[in-house]
N, C-alpha and C. Protein backbone atom coordinates (compact mmCIF):
# COMPACT_ATOMS: atom_id res chain seq x y z
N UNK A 1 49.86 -47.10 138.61
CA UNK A 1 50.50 -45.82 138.88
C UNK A 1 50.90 -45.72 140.36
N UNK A 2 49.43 -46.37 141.62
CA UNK A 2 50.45 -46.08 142.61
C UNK A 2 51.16 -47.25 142.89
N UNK A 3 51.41 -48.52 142.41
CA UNK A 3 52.45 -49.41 142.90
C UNK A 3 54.00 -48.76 142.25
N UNK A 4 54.03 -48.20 140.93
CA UNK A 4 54.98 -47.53 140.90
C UNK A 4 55.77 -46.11 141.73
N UNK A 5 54.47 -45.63 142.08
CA UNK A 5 55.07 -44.28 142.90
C UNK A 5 55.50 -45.01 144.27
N UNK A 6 55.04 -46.12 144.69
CA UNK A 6 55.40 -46.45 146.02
C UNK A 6 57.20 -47.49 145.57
N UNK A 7 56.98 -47.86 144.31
CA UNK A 7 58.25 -48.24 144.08
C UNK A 7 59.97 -47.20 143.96
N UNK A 8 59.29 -45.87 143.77
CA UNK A 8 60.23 -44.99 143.55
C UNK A 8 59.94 -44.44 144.89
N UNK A 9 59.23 -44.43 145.47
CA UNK A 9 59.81 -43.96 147.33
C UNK A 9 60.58 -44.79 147.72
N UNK A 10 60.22 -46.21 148.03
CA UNK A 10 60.73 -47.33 148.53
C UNK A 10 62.38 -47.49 147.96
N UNK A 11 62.40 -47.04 146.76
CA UNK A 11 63.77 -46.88 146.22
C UNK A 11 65.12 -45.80 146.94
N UNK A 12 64.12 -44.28 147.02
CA UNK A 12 64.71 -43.24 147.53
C UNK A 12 65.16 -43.71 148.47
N UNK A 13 63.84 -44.40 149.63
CA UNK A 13 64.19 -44.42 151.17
C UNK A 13 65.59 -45.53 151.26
N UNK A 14 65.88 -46.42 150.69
CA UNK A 14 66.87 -47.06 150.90
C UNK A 14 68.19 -46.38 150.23
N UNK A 15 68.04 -45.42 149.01
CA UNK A 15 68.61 -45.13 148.62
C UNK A 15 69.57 -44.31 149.97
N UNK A 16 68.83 -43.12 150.86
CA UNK A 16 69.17 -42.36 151.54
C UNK A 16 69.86 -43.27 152.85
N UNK A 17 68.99 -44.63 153.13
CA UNK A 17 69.71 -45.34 154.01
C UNK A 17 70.81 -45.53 154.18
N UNK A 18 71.12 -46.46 152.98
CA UNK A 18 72.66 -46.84 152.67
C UNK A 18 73.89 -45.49 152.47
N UNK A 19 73.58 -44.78 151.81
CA UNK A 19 74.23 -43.09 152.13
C UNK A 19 74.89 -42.50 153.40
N UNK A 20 73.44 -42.78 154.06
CA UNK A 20 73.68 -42.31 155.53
C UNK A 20 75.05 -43.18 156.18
N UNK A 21 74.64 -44.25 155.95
CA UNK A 21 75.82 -45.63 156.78
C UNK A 21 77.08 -44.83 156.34
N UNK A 22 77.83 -44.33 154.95
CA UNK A 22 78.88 -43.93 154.58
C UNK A 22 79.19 -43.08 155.33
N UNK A 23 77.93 -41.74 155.41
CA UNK A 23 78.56 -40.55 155.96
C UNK A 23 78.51 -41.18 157.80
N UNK A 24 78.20 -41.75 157.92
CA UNK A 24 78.58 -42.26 159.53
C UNK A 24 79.68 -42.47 160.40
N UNK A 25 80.22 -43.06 159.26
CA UNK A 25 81.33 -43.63 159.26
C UNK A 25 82.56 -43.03 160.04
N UNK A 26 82.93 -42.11 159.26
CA UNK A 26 83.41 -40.81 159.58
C UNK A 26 83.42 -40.42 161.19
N UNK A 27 82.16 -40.24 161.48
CA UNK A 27 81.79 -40.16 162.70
C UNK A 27 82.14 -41.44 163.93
N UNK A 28 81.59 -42.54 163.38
CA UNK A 28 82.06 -43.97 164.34
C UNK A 28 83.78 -43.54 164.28
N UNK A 29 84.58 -43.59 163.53
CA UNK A 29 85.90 -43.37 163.70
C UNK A 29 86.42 -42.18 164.22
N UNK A 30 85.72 -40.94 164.87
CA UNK A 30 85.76 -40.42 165.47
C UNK A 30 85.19 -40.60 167.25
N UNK A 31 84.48 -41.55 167.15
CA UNK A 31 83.58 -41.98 168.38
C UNK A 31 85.12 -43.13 169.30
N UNK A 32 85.60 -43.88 168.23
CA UNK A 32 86.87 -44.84 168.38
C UNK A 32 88.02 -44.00 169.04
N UNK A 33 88.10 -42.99 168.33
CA UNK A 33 89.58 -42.14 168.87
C UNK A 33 89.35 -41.15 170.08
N UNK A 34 87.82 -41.41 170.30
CA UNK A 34 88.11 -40.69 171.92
C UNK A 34 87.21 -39.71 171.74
N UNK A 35 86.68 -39.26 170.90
CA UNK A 35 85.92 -37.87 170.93
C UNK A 35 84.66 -38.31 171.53
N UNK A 36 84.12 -37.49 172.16
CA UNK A 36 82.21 -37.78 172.97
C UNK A 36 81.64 -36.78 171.91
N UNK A 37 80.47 -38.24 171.76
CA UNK A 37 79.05 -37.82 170.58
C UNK A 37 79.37 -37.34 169.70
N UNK A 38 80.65 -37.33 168.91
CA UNK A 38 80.88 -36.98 167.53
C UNK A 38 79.29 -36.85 166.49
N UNK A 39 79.30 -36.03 165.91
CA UNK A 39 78.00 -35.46 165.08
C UNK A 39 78.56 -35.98 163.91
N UNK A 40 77.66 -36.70 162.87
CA UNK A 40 77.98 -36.87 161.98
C UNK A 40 77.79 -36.35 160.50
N UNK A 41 76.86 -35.08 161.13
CA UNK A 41 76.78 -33.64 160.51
C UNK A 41 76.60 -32.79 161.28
N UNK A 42 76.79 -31.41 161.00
CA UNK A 42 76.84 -30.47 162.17
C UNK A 42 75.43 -30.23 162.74
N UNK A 43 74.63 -30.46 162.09
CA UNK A 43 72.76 -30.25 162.53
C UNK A 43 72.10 -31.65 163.18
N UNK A 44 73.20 -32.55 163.44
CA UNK A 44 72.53 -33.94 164.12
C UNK A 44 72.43 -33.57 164.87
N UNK A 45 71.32 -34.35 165.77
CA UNK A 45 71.00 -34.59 167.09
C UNK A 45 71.45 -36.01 167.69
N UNK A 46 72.07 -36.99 166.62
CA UNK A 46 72.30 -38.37 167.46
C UNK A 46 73.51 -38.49 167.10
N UNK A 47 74.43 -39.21 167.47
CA UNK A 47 75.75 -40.03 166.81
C UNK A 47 76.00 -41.34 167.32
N UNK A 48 76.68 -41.80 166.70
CA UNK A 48 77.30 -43.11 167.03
C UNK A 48 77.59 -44.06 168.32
N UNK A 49 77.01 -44.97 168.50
CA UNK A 49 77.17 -45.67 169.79
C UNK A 49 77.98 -47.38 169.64
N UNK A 50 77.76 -47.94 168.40
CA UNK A 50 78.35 -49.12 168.69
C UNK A 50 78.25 -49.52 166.78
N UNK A 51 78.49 -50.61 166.59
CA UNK A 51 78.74 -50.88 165.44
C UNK A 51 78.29 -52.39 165.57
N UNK A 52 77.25 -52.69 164.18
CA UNK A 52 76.39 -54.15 164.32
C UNK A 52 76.88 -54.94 163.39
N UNK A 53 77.53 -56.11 163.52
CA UNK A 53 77.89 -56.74 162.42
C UNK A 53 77.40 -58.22 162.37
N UNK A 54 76.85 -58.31 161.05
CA UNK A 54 75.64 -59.57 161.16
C UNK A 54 76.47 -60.34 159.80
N UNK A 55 77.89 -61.16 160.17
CA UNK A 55 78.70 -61.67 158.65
C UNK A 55 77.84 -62.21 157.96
N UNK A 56 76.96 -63.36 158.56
CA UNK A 56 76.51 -64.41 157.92
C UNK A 56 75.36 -63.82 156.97
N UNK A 57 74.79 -62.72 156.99
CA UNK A 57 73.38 -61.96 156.57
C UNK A 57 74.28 -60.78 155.72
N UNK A 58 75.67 -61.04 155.71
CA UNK A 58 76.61 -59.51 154.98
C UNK A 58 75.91 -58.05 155.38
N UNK A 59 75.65 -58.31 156.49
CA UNK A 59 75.23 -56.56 157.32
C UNK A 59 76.08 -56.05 158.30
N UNK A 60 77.24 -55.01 158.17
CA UNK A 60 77.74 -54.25 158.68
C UNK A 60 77.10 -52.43 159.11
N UNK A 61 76.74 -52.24 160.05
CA UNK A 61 76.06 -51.30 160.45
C UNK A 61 75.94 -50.35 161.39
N UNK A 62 76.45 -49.29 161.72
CA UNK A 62 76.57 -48.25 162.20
C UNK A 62 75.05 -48.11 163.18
N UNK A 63 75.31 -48.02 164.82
CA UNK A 63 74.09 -47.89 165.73
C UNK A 63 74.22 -46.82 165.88
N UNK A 64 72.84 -45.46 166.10
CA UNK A 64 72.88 -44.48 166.33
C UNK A 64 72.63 -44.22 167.89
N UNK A 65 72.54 -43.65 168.12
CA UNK A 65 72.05 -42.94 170.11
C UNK A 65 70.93 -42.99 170.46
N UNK A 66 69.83 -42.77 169.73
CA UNK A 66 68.58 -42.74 170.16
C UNK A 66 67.64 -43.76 168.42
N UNK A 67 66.67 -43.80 169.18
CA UNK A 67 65.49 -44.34 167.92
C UNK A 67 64.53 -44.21 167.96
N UNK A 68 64.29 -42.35 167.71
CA UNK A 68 63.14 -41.68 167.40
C UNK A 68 63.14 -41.78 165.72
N UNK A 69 62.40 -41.71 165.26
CA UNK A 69 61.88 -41.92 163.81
C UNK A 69 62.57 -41.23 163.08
N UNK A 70 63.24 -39.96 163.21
CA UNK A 70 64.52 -39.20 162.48
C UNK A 70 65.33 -39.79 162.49
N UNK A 71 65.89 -40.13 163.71
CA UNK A 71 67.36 -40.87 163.04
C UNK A 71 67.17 -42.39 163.31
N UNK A 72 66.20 -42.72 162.70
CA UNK A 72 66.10 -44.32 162.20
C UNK A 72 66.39 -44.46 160.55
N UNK A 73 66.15 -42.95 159.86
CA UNK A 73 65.86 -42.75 158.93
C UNK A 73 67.60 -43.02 158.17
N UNK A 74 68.42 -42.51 158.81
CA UNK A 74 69.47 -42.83 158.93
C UNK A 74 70.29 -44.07 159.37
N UNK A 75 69.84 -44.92 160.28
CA UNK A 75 70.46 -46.26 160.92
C UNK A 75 69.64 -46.69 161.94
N UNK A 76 70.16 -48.18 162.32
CA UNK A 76 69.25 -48.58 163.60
C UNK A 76 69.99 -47.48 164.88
N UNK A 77 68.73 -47.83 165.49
CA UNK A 77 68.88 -46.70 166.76
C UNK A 77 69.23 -47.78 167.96
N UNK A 78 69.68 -46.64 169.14
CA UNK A 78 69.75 -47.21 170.53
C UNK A 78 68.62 -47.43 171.40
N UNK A 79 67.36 -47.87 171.39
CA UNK A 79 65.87 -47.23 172.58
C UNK A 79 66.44 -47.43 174.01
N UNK A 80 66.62 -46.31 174.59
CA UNK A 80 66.75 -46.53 176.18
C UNK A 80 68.52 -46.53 176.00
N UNK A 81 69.24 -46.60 177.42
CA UNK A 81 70.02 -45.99 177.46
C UNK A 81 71.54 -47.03 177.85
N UNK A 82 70.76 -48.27 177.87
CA UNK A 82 71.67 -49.86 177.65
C UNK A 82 72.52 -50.38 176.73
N UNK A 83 73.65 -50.02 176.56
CA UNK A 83 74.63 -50.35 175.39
C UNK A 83 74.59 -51.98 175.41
N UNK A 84 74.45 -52.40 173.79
CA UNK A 84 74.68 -53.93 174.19
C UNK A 84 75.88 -54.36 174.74
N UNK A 85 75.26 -55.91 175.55
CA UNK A 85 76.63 -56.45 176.15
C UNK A 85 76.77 -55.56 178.00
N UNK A 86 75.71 -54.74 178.10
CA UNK A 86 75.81 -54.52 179.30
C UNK A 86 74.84 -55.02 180.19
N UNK A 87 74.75 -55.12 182.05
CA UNK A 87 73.86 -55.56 182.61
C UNK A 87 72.66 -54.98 182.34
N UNK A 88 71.58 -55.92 181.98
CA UNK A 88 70.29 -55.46 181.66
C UNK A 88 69.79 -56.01 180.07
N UNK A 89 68.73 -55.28 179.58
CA UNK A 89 68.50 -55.74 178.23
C UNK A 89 68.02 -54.61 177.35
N UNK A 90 69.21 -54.46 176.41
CA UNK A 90 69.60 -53.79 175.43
C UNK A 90 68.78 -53.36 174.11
N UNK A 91 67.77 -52.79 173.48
CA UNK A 91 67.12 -52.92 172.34
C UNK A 91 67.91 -51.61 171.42
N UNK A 92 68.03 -52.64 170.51
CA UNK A 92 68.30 -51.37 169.35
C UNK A 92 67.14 -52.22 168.33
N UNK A 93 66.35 -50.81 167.64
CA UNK A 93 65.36 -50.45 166.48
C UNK A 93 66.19 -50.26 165.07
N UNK A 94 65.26 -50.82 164.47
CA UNK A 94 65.06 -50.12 162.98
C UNK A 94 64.58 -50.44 161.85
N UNK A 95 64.31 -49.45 161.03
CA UNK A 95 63.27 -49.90 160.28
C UNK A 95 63.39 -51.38 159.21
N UNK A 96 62.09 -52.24 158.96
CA UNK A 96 62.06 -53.27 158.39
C UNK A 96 62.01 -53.18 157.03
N UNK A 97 62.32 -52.08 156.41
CA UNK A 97 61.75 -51.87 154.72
C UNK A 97 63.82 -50.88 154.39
N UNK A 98 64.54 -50.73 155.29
CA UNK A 98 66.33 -50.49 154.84
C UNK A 98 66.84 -51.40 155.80
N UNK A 99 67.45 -50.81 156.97
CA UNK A 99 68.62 -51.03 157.48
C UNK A 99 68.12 -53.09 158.21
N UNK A 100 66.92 -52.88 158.70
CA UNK A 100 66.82 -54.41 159.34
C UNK A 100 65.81 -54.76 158.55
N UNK A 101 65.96 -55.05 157.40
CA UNK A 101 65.20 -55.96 156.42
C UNK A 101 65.55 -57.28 156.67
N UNK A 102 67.14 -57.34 156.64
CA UNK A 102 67.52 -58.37 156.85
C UNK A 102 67.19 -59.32 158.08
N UNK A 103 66.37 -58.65 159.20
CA UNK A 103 66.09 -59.72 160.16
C UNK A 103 64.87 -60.50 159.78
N UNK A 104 64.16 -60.25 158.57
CA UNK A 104 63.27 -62.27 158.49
C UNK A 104 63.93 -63.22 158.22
N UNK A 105 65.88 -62.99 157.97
CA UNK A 105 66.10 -64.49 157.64
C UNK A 105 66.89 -64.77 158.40
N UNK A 106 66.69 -64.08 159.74
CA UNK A 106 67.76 -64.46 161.12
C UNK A 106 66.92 -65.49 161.41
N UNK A 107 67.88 -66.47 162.20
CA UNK A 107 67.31 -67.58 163.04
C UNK A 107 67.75 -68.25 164.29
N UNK A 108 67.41 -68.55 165.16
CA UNK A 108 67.80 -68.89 166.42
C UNK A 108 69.15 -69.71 166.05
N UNK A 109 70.23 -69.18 166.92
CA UNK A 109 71.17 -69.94 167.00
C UNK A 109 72.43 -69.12 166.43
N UNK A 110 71.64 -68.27 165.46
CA UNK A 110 72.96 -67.27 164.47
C UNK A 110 73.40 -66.42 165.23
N UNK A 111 74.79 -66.05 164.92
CA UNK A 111 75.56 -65.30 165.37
C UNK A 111 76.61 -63.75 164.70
N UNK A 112 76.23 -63.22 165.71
CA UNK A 112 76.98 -61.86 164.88
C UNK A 112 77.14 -61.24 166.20
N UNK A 113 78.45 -59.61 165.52
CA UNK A 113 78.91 -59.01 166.62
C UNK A 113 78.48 -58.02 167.47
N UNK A 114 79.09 -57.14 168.36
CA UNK A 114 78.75 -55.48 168.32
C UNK A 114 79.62 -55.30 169.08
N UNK A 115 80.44 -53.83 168.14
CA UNK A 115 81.61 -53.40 168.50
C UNK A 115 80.97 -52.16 169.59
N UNK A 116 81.67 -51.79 170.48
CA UNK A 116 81.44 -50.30 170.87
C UNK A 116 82.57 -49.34 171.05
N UNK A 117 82.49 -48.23 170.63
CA UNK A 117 83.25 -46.86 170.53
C UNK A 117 84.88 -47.02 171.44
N UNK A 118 84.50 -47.99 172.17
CA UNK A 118 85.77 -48.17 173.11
C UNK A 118 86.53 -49.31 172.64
N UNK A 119 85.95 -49.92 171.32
CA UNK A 119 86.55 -50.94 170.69
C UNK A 119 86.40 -52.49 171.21
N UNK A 120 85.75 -52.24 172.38
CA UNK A 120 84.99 -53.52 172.53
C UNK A 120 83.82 -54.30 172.08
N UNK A 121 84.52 -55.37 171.67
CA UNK A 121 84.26 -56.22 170.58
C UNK A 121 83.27 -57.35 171.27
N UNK A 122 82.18 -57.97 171.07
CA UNK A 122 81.27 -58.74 171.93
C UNK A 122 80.52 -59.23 170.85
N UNK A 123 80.60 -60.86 171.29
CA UNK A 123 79.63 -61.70 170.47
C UNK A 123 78.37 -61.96 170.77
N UNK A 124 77.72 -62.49 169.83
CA UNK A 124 76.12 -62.60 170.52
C UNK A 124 75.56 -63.60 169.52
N UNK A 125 74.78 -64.24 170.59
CA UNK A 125 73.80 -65.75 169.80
C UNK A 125 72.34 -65.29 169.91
N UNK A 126 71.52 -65.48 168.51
CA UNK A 126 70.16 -65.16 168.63
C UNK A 126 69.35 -66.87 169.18
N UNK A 127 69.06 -66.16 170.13
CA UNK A 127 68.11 -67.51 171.21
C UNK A 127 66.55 -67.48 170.90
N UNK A 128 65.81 -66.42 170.34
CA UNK A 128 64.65 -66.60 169.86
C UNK A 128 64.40 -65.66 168.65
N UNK A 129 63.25 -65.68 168.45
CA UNK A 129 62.55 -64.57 167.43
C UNK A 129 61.34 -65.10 167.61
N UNK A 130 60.70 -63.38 168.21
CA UNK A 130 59.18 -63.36 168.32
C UNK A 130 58.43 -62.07 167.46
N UNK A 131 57.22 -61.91 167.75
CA UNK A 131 56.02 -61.19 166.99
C UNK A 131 55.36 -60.65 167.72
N UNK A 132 55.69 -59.60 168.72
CA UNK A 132 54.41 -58.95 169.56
C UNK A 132 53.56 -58.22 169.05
N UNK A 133 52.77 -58.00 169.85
CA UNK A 133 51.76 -56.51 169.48
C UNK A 133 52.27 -55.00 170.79
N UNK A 134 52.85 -54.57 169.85
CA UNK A 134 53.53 -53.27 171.27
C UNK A 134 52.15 -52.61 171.33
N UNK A 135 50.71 -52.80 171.34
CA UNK A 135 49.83 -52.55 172.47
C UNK A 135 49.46 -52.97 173.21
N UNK A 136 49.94 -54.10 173.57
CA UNK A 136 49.58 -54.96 174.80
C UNK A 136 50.84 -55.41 175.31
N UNK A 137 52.37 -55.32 174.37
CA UNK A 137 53.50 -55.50 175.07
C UNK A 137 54.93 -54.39 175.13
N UNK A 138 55.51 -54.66 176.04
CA UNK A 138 56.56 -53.83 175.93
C UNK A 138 57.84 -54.51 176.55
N UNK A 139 59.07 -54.37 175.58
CA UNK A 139 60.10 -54.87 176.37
C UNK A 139 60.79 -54.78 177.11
N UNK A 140 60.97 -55.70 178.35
CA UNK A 140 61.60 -55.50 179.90
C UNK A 140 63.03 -55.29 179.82
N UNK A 141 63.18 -54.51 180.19
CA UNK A 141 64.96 -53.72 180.80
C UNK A 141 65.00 -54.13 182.12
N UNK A 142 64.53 -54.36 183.18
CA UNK A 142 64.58 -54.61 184.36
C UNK A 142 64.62 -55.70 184.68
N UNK A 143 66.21 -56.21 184.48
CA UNK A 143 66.42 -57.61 184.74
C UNK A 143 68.18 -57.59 184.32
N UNK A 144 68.88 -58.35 184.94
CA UNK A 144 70.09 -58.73 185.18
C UNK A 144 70.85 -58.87 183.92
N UNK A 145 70.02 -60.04 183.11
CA UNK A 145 70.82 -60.69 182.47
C UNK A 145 71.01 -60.17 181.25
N UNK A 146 72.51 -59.93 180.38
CA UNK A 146 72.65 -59.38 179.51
C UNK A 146 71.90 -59.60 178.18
N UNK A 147 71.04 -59.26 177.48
CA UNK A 147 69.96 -59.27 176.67
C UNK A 147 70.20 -58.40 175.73
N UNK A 148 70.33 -59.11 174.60
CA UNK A 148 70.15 -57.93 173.17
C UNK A 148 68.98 -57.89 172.59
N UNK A 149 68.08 -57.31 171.62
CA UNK A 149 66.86 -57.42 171.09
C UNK A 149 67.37 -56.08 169.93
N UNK A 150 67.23 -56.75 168.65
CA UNK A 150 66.65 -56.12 167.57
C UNK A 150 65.38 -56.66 167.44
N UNK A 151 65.09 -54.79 166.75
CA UNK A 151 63.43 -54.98 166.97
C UNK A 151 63.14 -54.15 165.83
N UNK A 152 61.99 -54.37 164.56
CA UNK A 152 61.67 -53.71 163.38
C UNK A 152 60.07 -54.40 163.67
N UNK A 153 59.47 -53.10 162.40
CA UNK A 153 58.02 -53.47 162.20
C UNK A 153 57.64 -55.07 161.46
N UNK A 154 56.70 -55.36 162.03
CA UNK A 154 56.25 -56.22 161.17
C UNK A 154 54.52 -56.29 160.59
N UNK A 155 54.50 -56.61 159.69
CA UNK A 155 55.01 -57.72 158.32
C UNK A 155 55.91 -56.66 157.78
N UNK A 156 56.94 -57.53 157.25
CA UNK A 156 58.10 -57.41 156.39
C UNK A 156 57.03 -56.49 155.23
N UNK A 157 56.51 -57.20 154.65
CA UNK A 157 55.93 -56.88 153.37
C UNK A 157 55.08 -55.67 153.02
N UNK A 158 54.17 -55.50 154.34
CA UNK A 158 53.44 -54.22 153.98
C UNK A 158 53.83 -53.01 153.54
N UNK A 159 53.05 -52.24 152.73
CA UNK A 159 53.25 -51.01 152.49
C UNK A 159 52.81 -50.00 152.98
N UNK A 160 52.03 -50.16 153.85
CA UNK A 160 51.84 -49.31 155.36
C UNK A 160 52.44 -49.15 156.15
N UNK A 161 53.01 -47.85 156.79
CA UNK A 161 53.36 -47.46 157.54
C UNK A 161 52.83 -48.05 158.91
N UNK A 162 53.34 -48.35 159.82
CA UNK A 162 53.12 -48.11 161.53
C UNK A 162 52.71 -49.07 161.89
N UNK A 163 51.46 -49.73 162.14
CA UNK A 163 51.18 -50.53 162.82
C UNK A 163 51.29 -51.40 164.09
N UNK A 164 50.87 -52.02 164.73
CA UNK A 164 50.90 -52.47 165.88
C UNK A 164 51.94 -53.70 166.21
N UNK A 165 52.31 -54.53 165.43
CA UNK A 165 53.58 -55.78 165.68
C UNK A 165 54.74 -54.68 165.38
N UNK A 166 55.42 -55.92 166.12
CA UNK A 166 57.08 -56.11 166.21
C UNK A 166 57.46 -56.84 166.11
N UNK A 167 58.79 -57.35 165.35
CA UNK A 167 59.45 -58.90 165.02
C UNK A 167 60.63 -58.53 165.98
N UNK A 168 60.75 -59.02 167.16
CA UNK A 168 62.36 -59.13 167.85
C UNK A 168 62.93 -60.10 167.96
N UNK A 169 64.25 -59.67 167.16
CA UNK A 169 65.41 -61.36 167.38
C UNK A 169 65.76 -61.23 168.91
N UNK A 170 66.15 -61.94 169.88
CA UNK A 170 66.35 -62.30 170.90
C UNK A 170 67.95 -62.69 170.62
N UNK A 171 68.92 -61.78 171.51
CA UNK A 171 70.62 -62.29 171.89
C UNK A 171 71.01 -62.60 173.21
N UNK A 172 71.67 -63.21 173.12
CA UNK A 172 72.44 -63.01 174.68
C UNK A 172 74.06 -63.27 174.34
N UNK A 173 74.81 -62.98 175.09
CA UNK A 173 76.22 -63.14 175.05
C UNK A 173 76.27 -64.79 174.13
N UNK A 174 77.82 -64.68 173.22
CA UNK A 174 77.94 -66.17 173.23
C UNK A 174 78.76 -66.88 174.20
N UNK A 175 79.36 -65.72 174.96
CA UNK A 175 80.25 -66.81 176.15
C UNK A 175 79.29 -67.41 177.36
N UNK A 176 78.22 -67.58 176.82
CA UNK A 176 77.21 -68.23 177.85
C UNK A 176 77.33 -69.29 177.69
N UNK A 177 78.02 -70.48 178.99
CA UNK A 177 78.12 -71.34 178.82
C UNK A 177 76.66 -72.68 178.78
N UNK A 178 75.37 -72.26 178.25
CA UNK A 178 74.45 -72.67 178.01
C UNK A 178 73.30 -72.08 177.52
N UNK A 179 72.42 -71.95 176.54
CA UNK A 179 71.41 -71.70 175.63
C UNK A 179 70.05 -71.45 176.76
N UNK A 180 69.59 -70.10 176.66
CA UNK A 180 68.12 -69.76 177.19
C UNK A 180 67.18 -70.68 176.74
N UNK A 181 66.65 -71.42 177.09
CA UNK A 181 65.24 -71.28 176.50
C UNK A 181 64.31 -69.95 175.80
N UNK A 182 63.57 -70.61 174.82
CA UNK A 182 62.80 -69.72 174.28
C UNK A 182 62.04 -68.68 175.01
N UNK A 183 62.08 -67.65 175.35
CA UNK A 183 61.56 -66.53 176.46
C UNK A 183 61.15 -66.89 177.33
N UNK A 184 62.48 -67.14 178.29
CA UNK A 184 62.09 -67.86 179.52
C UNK A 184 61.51 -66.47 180.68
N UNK A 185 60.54 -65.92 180.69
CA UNK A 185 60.19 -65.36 181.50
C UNK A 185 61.23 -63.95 181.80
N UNK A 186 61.74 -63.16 181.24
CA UNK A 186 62.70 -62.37 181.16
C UNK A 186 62.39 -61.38 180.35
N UNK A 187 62.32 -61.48 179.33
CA UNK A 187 62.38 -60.40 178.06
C UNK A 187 61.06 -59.93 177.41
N UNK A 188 60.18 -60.16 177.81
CA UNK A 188 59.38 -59.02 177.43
C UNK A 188 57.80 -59.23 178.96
N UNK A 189 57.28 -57.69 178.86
CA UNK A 189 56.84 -57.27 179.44
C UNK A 189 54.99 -57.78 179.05
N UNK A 190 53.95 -58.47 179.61
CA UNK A 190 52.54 -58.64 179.10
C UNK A 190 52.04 -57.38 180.28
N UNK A 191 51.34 -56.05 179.27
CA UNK A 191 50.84 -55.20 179.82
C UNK A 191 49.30 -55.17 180.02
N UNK A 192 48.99 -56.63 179.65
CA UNK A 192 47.66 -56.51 179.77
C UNK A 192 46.92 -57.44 180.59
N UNK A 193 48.10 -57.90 181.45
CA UNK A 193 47.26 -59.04 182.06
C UNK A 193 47.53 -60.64 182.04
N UNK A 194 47.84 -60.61 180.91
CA UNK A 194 47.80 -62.08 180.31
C UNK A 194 46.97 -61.95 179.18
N UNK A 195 47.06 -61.13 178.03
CA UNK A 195 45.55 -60.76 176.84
C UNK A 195 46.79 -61.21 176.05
N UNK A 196 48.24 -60.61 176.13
CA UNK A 196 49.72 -60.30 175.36
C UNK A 196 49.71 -61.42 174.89
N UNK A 197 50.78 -61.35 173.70
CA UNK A 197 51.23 -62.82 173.24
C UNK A 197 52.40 -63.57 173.94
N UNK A 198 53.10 -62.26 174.78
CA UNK A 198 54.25 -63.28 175.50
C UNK A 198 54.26 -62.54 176.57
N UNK A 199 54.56 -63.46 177.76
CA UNK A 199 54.89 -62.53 178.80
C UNK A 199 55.76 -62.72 180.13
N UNK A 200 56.06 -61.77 181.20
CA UNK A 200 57.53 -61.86 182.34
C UNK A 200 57.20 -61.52 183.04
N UNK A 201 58.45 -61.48 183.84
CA UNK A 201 58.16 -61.04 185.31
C UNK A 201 58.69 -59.76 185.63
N UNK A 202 58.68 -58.68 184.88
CA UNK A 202 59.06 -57.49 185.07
C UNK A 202 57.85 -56.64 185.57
N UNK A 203 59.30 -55.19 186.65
CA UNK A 203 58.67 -54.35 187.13
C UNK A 203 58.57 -52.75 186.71
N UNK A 204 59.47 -52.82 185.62
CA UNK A 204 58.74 -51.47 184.31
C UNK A 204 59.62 -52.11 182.94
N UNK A 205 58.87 -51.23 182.33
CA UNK A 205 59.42 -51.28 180.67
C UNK A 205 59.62 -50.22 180.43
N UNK A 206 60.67 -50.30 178.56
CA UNK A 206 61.06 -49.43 178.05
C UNK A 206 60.16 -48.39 177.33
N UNK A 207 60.77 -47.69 176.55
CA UNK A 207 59.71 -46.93 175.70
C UNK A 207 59.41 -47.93 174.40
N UNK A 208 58.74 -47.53 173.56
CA UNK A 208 58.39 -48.80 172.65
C UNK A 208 59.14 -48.15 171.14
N UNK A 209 59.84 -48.48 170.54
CA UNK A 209 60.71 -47.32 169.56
C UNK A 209 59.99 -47.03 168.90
N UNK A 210 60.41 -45.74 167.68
CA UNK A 210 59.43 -45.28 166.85
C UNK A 210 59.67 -45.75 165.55
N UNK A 211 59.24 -47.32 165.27
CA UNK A 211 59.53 -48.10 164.03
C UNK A 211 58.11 -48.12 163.55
């Protein structure tokens, strides 16, 4: 009885996911023609910032402004205030059970886009995928180099809510005329010392999203 009741939530919640992406839409093509923060209902609090397109995984996806736990519920979010493709390092969230399910079968090396509102179009190569614990880590913004990071809960599989990991794919531009190493000291933050599973040389971090 409850693997079924958790099967008919699990149903709803994606149900409402994919929904949301439609009515977005609307809104991103309003974000394109010039309008600031187009609402994509009149009672939002977030709208449209860039557009994620993952061909090889068939995920086309609408980024929202922020990624507080409401409007994740709706699409991946923006955490912090770094559009991808700009100086610094960029995280967009979301949840691992709709919209970024699809990142356990990303893999270093794959490639996909992100459009932004101004119609700029930017490629990106995933250079790692890691597994933190966001209580002992947090990811570094304070650093130069252009850095993307999707970031969802992990395990994929559980049926619990919240928990302490994170699975982040690791991007960087593809017009980089050479491949990072695997977290070369850049992208994420060890807040504990050296206890963390990975860690940099940064001098603050972001907020940790609400996935």
């Amino acid at each position: 009885m409850l693997a079924a009741w958790h099967g008919l939530a699990a149903g709803a919640i994606m149900a409402k996911a994919l929904l949301a992406q439609y009515l977005l839409q609307d809104a991103w093509d309003a974000a394109q023609a010039g309008e600031a923060n187009p609402k994509p209902w009149p009672w939002a609090d977030m709208w449209p910032v860039a557009r994620l397109r993952f061909e090889s995984r068939g995920q086309d996806l609408i980024v929202l402004s922020d990624a507080t736990g409401r409007s994740l519920a709706f699409g991946p979010g923006l955490s912090g205030d770094i559009l991808p493709g700009e100086p610094g390092h960029s995280v967009v969230a979301g949840h691992r059970d709709t919209h970024f399910s699809f990142l356990e079968e990303v893999r270093p090396g794959d490639r996909f886009s992100v459009e932004l509102a101004d119609g700029v179009r930017r490629a990106f190569r995933v250079i790692d995928v890691a597994i933190v614990d966001s209580s002992t880590t947090r990811i570094n913004t304070a650093m130069e180099n252009r850095i993307l990071s999707l970031v969802t809960c992990y395990p994929f599989a559980s049926v619990e809510p919240g928990g302490p990991l994170r699975y982040v794919v690791i991007s960087q531009p593809d017009v980089e005329p050479e491949m990072r190493d695997a977290l070369s000291g850049f992208d994420l933050l060890d807040l504990a010392g050296g206890t963390g599973i990975l860690h940099a040389r940064a001098a603050r971090s972001g907020p940790t999203p609400a996935i």
